[in-house]
PDB file of N, CA and C in Angstrom:
ATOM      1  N   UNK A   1      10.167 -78.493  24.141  1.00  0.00           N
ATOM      2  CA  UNK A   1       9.558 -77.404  24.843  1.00  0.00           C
ATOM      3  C   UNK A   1      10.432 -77.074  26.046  1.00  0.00           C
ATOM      4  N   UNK A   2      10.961 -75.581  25.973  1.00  0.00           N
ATOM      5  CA  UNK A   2      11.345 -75.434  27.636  1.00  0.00           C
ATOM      6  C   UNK A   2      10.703 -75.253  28.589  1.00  0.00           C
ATOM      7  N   UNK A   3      11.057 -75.122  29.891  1.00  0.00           N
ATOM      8  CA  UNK A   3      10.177 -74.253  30.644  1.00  0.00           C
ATOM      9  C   UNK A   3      10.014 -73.196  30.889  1.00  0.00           C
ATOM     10  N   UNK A   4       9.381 -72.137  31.348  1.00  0.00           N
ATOM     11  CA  UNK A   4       9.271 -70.696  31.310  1.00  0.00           C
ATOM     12  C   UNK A   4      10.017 -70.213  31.939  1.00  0.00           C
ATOM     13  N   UNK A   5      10.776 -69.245  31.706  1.00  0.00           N
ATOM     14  CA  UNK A   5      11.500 -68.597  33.049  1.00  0.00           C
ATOM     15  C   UNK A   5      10.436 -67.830  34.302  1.00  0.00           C
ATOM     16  N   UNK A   6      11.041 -67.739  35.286  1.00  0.00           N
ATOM     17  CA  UNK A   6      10.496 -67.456  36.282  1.00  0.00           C
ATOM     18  C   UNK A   6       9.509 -68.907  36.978  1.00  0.00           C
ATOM     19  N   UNK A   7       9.916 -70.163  36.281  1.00  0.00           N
ATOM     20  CA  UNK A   7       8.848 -70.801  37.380  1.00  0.00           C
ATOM     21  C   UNK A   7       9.140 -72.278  37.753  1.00  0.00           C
ATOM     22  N   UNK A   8       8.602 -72.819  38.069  1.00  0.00           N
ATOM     23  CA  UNK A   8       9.517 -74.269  38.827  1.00  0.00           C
ATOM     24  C   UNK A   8      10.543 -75.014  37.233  1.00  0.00           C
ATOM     25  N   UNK A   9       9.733 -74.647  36.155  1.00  0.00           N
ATOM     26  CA  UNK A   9      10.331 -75.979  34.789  1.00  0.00           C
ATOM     27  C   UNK A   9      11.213 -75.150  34.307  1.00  0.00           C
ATOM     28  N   UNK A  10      11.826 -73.628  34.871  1.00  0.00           N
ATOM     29  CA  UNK A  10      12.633 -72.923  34.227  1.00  0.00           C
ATOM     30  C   UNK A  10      13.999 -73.773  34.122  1.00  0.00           C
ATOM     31  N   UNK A  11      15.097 -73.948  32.666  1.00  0.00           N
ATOM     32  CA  UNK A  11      16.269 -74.393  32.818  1.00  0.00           C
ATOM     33  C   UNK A  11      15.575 -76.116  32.393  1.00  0.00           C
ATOM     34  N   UNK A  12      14.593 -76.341  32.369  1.00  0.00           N
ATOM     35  CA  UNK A  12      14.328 -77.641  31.800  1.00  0.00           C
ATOM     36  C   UNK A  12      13.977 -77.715  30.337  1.00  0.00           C
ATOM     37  N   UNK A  13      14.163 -78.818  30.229  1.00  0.00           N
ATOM     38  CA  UNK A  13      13.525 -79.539  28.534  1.00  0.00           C
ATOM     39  C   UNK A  13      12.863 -80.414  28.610  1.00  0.00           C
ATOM     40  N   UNK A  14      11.047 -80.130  28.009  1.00  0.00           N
ATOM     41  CA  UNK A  14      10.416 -81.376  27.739  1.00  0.00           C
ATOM     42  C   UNK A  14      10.316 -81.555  26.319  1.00  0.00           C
ATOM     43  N   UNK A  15      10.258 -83.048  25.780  1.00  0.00           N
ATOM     44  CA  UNK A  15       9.656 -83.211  24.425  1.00  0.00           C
ATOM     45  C   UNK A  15       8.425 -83.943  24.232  1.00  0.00           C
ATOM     46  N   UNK A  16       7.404 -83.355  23.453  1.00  0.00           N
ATOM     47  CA  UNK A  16       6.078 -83.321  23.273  1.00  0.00           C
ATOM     48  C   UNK A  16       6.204 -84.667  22.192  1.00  0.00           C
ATOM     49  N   UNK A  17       4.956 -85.607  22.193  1.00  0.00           N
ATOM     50  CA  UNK A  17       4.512 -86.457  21.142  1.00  0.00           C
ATOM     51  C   UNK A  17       3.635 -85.738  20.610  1.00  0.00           C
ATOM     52  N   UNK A  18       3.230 -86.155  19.391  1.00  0.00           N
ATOM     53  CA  UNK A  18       1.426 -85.733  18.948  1.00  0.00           C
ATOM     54  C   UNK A  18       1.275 -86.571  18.172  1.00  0.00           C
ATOM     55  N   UNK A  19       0.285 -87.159  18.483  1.00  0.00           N
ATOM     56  CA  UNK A  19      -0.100 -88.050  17.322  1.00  0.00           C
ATOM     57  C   UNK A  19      -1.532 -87.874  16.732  1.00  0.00           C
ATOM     58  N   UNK A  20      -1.915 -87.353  15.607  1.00  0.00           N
ATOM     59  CA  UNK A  20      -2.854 -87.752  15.158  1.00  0.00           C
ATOM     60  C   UNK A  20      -3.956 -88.725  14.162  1.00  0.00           C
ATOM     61  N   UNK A  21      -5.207 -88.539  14.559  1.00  0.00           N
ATOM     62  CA  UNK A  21      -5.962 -89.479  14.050  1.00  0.00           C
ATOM     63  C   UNK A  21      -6.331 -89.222  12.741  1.00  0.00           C
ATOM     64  N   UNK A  22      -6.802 -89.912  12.250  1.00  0.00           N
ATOM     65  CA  UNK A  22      -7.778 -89.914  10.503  1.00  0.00           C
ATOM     66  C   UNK A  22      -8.941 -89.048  10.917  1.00  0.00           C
ATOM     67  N   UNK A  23      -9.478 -88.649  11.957  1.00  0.00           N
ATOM     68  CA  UNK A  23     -10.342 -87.922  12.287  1.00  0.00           C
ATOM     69  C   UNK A  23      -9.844 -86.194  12.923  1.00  0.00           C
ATOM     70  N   UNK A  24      -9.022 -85.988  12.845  1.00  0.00           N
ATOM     71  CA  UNK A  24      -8.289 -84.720  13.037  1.00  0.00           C
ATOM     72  C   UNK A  24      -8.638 -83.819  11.969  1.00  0.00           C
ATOM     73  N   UNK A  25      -9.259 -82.627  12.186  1.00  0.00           N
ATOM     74  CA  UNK A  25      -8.874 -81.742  13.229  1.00  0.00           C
ATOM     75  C   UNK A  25     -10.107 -81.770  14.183  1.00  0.00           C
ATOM     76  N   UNK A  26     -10.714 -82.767  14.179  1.00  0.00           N
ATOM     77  CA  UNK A  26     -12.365 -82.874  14.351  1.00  0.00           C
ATOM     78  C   UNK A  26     -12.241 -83.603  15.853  1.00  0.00           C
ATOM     79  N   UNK A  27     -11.231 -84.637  15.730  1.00  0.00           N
ATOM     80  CA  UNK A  27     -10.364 -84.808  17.131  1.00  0.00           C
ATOM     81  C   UNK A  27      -9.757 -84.685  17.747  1.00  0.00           C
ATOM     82  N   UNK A  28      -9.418 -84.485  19.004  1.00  0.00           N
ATOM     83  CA  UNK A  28      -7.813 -84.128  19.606  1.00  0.00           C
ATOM     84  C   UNK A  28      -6.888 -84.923  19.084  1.00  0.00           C
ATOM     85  N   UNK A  29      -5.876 -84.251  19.106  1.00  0.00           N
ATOM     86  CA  UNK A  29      -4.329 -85.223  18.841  1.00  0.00           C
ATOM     87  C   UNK A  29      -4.350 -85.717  20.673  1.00  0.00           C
ATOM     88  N   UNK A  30      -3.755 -86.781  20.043  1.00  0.00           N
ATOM     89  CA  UNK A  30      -3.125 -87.374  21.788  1.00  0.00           C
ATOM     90  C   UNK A  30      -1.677 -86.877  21.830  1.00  0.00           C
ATOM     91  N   UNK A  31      -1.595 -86.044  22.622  1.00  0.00           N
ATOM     92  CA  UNK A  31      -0.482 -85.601  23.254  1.00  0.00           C
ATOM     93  C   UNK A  31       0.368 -85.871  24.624  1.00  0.00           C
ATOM     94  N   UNK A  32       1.406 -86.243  24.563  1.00  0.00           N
ATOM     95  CA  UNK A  32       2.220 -86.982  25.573  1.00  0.00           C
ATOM     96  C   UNK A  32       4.120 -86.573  25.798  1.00  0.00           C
ATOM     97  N   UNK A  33       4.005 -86.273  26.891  1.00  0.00           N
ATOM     98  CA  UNK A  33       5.494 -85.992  27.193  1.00  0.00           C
ATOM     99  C   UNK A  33       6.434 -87.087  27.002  1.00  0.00           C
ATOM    100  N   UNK A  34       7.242 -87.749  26.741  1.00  0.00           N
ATOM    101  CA  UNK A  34       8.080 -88.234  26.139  1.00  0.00           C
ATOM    102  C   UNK A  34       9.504 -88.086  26.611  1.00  0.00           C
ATOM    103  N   UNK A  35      10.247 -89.760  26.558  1.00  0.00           N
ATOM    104  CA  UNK A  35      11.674 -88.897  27.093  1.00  0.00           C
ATOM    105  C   UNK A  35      12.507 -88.803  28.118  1.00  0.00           C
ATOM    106  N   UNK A  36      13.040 -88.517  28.844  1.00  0.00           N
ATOM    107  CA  UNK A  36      13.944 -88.949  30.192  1.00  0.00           C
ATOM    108  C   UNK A  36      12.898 -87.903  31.057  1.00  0.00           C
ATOM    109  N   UNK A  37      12.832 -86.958  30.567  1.00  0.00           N
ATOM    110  CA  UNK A  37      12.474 -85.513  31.291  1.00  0.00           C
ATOM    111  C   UNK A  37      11.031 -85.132  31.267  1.00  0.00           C
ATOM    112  N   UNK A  38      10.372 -86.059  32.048  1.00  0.00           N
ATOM    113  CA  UNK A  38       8.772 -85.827  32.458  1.00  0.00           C
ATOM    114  C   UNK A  38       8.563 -84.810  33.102  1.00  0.00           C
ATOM    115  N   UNK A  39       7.735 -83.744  33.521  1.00  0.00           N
ATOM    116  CA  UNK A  39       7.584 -82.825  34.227  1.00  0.00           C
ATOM    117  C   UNK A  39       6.813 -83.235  35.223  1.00  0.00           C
ATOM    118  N   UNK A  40       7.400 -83.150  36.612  1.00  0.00           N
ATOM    119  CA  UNK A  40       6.359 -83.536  37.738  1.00  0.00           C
ATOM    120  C   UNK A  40       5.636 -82.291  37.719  1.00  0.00           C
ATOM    121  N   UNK A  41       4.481 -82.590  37.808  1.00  0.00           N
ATOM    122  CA  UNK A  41       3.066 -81.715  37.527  1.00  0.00           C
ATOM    123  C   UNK A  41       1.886 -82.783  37.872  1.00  0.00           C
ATOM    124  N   UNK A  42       1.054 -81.865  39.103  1.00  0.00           N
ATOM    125  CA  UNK A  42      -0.056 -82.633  39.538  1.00  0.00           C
ATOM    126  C   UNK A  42      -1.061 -82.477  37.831  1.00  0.00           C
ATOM    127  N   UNK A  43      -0.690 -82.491  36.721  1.00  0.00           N
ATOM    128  CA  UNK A  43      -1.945 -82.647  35.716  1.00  0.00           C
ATOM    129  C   UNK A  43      -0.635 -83.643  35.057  1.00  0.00           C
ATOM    130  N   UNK A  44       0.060 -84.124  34.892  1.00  0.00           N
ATOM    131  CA  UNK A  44       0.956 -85.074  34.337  1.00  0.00           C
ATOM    132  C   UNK A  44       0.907 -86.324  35.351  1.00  0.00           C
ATOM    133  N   UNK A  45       0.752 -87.328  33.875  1.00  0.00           N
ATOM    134  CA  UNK A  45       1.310 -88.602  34.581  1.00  0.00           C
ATOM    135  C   UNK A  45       2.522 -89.182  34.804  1.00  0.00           C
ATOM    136  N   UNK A  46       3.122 -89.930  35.459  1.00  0.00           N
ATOM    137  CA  UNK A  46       4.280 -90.243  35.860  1.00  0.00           C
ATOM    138  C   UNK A  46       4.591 -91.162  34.167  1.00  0.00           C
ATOM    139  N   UNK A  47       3.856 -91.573  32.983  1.00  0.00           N
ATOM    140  CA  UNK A  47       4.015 -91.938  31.993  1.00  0.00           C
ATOM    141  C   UNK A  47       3.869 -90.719  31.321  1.00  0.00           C
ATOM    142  N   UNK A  48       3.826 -89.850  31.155  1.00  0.00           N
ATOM    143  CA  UNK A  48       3.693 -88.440  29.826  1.00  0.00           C
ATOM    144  C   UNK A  48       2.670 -88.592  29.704  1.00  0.00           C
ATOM    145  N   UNK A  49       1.786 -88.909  30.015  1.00  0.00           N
ATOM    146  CA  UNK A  49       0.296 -88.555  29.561  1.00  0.00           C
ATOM    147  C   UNK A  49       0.044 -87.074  30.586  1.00  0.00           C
ATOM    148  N   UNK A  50      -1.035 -86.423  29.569  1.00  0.00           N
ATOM    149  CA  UNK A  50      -1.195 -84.986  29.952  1.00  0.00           C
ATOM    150  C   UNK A  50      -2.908 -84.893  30.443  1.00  0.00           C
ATOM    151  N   UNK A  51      -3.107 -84.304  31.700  1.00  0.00           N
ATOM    152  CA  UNK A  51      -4.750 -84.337  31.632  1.00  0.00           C
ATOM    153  C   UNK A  51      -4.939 -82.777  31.907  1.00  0.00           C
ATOM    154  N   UNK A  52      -5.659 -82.400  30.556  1.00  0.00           N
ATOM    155  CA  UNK A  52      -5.968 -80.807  30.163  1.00  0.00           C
ATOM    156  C   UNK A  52      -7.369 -80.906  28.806  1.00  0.00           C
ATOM    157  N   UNK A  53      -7.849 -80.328  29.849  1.00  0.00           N
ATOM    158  CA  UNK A  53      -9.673 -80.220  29.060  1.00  0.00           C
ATOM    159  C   UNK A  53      -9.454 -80.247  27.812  1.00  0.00           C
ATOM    160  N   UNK A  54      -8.710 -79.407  26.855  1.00  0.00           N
ATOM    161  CA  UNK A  54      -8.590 -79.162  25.696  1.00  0.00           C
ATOM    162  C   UNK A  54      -7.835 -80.596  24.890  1.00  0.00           C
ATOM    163  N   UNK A  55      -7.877 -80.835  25.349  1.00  0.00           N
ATOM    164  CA  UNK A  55      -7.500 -82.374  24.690  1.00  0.00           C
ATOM    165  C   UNK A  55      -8.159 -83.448  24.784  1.00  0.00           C
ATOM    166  N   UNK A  56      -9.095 -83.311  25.347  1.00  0.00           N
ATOM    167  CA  UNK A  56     -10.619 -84.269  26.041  1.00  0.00           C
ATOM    168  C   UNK A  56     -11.937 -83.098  25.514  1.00  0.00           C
ATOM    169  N   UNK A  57     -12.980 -82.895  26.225  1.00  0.00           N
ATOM    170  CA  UNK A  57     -13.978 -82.374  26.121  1.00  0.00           C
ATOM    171  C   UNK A  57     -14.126 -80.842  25.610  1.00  0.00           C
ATOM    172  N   UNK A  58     -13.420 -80.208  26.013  1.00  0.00           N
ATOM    173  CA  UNK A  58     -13.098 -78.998  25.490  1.00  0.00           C
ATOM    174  C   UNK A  58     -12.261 -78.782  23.946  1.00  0.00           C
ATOM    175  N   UNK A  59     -12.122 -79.714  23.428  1.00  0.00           N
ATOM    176  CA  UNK A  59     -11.431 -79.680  21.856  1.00  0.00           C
ATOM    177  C   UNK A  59     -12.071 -78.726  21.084  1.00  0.00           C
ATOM    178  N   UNK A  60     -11.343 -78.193  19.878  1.00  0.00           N
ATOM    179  CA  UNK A  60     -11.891 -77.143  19.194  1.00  0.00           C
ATOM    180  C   UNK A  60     -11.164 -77.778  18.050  1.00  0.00           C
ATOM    181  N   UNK A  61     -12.091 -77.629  16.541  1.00  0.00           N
ATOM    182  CA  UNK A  61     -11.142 -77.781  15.908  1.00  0.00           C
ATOM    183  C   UNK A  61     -10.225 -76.424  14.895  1.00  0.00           C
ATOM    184  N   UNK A  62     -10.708 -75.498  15.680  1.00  0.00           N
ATOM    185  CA  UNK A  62     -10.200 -74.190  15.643  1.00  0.00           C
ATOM    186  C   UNK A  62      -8.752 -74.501  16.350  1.00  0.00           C
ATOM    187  N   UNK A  63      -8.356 -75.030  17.352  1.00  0.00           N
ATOM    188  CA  UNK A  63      -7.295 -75.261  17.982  1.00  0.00           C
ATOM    189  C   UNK A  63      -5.998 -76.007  16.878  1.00  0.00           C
ATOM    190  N   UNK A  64      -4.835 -75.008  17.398  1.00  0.00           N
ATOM    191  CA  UNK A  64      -3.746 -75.349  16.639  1.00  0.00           C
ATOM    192  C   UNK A  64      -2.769 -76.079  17.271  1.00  0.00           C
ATOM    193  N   UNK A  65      -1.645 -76.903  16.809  1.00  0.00           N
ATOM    194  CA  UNK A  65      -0.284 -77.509  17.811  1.00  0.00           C
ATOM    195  C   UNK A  65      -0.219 -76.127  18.117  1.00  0.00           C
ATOM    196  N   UNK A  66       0.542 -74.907  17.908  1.00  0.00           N
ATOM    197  CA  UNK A  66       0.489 -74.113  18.538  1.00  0.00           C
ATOM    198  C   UNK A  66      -0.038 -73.546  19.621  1.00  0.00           C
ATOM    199  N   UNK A  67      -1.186 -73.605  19.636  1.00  0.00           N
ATOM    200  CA  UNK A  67      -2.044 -73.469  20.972  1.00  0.00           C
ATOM    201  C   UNK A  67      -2.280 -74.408  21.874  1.00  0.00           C
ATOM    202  N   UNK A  68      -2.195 -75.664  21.222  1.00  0.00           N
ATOM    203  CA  UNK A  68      -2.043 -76.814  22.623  1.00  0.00           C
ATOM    204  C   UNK A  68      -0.595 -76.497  23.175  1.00  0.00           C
ATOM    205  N   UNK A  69       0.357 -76.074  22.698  1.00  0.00           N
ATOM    206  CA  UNK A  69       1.583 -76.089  23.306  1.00  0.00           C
ATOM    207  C   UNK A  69       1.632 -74.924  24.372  1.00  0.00           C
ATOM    208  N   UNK A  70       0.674 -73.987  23.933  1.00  0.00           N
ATOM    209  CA  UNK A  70       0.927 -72.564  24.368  1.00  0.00           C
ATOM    210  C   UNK A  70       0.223 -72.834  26.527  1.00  0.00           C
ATOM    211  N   UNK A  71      -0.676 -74.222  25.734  1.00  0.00           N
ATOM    212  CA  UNK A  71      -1.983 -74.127  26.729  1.00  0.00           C
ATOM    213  C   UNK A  71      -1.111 -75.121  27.901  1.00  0.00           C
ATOM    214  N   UNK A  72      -0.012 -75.802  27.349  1.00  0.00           N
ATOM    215  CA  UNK A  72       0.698 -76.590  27.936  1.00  0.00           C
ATOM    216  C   UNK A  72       1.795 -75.822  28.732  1.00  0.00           C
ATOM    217  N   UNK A  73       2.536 -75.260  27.961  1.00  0.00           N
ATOM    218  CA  UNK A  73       3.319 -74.513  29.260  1.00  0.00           C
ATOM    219  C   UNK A  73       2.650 -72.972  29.985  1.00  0.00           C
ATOM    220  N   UNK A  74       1.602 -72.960  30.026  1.00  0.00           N
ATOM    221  CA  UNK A  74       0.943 -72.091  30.464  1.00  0.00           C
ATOM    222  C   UNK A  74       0.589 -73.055  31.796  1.00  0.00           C
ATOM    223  N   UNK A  75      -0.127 -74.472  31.401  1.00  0.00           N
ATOM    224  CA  UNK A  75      -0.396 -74.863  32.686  1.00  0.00           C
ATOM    225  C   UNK A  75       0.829 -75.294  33.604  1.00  0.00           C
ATOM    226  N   UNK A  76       2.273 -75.722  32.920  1.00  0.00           N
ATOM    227  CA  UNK A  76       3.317 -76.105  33.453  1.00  0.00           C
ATOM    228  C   UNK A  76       3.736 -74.654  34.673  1.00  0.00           C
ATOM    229  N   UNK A  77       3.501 -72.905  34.076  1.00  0.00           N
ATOM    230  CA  UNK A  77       3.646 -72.155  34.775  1.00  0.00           C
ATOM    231  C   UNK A  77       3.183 -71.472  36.093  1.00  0.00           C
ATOM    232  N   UNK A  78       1.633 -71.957  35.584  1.00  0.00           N
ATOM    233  CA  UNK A  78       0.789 -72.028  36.603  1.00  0.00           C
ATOM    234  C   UNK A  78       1.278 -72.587  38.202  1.00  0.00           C
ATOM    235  N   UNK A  79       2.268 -73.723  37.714  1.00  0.00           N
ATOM    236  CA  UNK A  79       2.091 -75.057  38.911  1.00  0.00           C
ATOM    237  C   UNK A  79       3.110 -74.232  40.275  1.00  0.00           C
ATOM    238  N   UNK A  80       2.262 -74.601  41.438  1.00  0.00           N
ATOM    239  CA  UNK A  80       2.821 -73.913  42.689  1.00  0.00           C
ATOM    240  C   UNK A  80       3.998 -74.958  43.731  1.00  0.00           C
ATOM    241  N   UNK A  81       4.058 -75.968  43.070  1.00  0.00           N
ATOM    242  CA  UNK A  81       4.224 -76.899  43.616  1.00  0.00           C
ATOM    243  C   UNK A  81       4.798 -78.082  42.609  1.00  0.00           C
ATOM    244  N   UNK A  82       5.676 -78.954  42.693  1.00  0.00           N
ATOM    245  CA  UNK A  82       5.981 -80.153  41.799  1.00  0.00           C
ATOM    246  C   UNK A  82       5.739 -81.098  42.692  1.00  0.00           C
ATOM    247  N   UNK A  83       4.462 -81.772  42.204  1.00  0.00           N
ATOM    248  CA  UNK A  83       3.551 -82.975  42.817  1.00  0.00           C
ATOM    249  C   UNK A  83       2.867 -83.829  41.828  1.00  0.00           C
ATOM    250  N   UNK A  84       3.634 -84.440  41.785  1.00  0.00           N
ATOM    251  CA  UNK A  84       2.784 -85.637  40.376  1.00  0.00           C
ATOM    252  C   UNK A  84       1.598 -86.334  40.472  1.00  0.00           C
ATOM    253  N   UNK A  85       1.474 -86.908  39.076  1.00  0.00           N
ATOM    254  CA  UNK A  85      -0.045 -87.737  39.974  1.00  0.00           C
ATOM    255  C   UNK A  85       0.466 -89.328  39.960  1.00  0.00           C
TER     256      UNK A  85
END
């Protein structure tokens, strides 16, 4: 995944895990950044773990990798600030 132009992750590369369960699409995949190139982001952990509703409580199983990715650098663009947790 790159980052968007116009915003702090522009000119970067992250790579996404996904792993899913025997219970998919009914569960979230666990999704995790991976890799030399973590994105400091106050919703990222300093391990690639990602904290975004749609992967916890908000799951759909209408939801595609596509759209978790979409929902991912959407929140990466959002960020005003690079502040980890």
């Amino acid at each position: 995944m790159d980052g968007a132009q116009g915003t702090l992750y522009e000119g970067e590369h992250f790579q996404l895990q996904f792993k899913f369960s025997n219970k998919y699409p009914f569960d979230s995949p666990e999704v995790t950044f991976i890799g030399a190139n973590i994105p400091v982001h106050p919703h990222v952990y300093s391990n690639g773990h990602i904290c975004l509703s749609i992967l916890t409580e908000d799951w759909s199983p209408a939801l595609s990798v596509q759209s978790v990715c979409l929902s991912i650098v959407s929140m990466l663009s959002s960020c005003k600030e690079k502040v980890g947790l």
